[in-house]
C-alpha atoms as a PDB file:
ATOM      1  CA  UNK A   1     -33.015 -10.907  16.616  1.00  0.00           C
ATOM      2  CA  UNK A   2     -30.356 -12.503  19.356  1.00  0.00           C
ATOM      3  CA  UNK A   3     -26.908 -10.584  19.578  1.00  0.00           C
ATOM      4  CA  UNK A   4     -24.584 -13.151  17.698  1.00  0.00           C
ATOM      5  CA  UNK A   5     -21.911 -13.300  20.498  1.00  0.00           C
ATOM      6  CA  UNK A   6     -24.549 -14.493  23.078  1.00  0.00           C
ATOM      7  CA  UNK A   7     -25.467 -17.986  23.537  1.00  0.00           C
ATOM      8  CA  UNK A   8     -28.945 -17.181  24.845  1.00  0.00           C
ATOM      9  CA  UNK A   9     -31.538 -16.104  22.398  1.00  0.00           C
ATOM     10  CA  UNK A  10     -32.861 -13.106  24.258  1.00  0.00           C
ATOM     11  CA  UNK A  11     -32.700  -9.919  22.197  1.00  0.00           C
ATOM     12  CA  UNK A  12     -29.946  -7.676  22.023  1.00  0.00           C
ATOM     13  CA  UNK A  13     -31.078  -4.217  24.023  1.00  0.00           C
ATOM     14  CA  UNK A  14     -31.239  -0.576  22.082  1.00  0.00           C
ATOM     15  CA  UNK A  15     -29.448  -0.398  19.069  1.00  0.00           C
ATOM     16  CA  UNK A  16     -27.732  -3.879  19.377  1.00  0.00           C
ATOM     17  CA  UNK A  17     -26.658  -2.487  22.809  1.00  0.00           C
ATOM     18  CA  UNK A  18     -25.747  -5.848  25.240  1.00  0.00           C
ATOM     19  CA  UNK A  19     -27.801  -5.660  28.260  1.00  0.00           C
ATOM     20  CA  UNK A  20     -26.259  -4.464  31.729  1.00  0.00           C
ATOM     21  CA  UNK A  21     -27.098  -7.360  33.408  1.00  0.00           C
ATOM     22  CA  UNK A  22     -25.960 -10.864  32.332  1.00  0.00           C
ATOM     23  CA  UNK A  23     -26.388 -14.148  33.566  1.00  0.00           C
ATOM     24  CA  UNK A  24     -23.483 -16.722  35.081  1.00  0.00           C
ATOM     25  CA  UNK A  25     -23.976 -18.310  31.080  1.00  0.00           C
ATOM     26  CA  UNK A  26     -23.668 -15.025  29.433  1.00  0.00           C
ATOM     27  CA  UNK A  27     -20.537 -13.545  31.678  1.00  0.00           C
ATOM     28  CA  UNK A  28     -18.657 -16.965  31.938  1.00  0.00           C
ATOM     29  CA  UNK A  29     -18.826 -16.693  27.620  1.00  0.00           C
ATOM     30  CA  UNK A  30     -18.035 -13.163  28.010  1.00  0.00           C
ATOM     31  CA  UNK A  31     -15.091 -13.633  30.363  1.00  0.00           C
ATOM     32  CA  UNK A  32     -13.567 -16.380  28.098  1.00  0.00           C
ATOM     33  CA  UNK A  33     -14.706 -19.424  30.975  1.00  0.00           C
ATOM     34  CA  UNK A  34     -16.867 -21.955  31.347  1.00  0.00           C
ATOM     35  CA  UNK A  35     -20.276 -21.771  32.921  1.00  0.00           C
ATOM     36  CA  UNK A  36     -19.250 -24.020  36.027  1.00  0.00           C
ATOM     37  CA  UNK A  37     -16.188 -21.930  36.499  1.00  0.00           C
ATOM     38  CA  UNK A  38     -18.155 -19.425  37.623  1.00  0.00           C
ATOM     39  CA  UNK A  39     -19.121 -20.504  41.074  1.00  0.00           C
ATOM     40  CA  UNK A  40     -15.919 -20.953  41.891  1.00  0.00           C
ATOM     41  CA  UNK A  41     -14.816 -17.734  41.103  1.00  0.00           C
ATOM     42  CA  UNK A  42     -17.345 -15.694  42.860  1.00  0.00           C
ATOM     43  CA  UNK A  43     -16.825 -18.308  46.195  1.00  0.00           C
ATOM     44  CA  UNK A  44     -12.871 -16.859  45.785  1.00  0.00           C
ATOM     45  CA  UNK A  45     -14.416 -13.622  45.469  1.00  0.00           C
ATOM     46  CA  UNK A  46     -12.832 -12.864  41.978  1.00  0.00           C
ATOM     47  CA  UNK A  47     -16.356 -12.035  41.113  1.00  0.00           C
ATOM     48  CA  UNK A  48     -19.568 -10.429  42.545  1.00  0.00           C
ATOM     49  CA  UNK A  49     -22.683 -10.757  41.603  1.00  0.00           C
ATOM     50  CA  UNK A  50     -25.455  -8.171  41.832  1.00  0.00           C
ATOM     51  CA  UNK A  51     -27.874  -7.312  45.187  1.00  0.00           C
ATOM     52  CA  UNK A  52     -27.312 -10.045  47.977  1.00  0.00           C
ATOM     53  CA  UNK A  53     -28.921 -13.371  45.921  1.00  0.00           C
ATOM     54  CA  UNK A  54     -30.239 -16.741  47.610  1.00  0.00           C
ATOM     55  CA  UNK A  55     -27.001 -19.615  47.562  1.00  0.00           C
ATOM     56  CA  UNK A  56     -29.594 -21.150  44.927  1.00  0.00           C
ATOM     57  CA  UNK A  57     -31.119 -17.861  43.220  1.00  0.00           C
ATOM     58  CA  UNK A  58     -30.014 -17.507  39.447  1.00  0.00           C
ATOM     59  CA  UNK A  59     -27.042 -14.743  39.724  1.00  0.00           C
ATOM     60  CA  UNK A  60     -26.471 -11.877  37.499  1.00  0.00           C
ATOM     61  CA  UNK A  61     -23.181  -9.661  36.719  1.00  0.00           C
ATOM     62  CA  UNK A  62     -23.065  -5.844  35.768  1.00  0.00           C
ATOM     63  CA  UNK A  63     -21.334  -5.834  32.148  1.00  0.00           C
ATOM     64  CA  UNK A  64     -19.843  -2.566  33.833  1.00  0.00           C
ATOM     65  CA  UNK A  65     -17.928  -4.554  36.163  1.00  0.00           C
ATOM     66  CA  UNK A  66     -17.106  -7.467  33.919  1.00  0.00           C
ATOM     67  CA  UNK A  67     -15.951  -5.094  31.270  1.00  0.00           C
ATOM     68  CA  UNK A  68     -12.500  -3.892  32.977  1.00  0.00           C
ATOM     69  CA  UNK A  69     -11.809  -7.567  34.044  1.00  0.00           C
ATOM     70  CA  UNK A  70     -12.005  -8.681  30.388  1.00  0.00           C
ATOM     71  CA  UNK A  71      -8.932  -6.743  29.633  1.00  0.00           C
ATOM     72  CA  UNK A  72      -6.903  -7.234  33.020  1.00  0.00           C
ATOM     73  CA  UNK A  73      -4.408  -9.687  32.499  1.00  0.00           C
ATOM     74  CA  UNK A  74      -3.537  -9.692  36.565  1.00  0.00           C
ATOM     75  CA  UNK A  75      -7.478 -10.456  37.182  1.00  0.00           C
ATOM     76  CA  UNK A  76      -7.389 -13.451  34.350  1.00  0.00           C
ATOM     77  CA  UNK A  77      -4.069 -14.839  35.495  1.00  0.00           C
ATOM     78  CA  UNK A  78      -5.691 -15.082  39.336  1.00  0.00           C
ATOM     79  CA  UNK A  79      -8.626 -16.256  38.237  1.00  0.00           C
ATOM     80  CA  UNK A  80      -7.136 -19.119  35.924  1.00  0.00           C
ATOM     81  CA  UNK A  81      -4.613 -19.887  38.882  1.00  0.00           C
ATOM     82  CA  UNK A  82      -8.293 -20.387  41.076  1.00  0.00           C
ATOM     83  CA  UNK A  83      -9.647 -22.773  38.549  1.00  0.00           C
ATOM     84  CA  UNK A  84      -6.375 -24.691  38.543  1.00  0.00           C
ATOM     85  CA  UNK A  85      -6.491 -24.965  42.174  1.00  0.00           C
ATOM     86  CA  UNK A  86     -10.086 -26.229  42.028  1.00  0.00           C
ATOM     87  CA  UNK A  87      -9.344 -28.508  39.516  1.00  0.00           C
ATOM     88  CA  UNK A  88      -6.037 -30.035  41.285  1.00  0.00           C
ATOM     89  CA  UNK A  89      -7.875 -30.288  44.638  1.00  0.00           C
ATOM     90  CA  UNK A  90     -10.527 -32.258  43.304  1.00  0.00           C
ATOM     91  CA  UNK A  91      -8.459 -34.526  41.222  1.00  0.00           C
ATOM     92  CA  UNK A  92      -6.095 -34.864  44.294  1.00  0.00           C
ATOM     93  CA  UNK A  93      -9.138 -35.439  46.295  1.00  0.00           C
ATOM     94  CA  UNK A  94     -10.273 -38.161  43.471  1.00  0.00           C
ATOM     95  CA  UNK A  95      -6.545 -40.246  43.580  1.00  0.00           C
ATOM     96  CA  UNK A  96      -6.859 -40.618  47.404  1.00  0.00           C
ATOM     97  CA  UNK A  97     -10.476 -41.818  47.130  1.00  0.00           C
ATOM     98  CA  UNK A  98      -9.699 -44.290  44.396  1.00  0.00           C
ATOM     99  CA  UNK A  99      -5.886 -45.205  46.818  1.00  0.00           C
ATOM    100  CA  UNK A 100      -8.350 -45.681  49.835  1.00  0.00           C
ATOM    101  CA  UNK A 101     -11.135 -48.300  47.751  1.00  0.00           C
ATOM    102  CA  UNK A 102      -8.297 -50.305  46.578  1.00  0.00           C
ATOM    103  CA  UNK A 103      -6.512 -50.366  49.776  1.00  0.00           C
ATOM    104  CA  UNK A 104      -9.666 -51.799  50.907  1.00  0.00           C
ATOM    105  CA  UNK A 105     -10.390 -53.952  48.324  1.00  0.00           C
ATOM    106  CA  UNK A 106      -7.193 -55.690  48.709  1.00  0.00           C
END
């Protein structure tokens, strides 16, 4: 039987128990994000993930350290404020790109 607030289908641990170890999927859902938001969190070092894994390796979180930052409003707000900044960089990044090809075009 899956736990019903996972999105993966591997079995809940003891007694229902969620695992101590989750995947980028399973903490982004836990932390209330999106799966590619998490990249971008751990390179602003909001988050760390366990041991010392490969740039490409698949990267797990300790539910022991994701549980506190569920409930800390200062650790949300600075994370949300680094997803905005992502987000705004890249669009900005987008509107000079698409400025420069029409420049050129004309």
């Amino acid at each position: 039987m899956a736990c019903s607030y996972r999105k993966s289908n591997r079995p809940c641990g003891i007694d229902g128990l969620t695992p101590a170890r989750l995947t980028a999927e399973e903490a982004a859902w836990y932390l209330g994000f999106a799966a590619h938001d998490i990249p971008v969190l751990v390179a602003n070092g909001l988050l760390k993930p366990l041991g010392h894994p490969a740039d490409n390796a698949v990267k797990f979180f300790a539910l022991a350290a994701l549980e506190p930052l569920r409930w800390d409003t200062k650790w949300l707000s600075r994370a949300t404020d680094a997803m905005l900044d992502r987000w705004r960089s890249k669009n900005a990044r987008k509107t000079v790109e698409s400025a420069s090809i029409s420049a050129s075009a004309a």
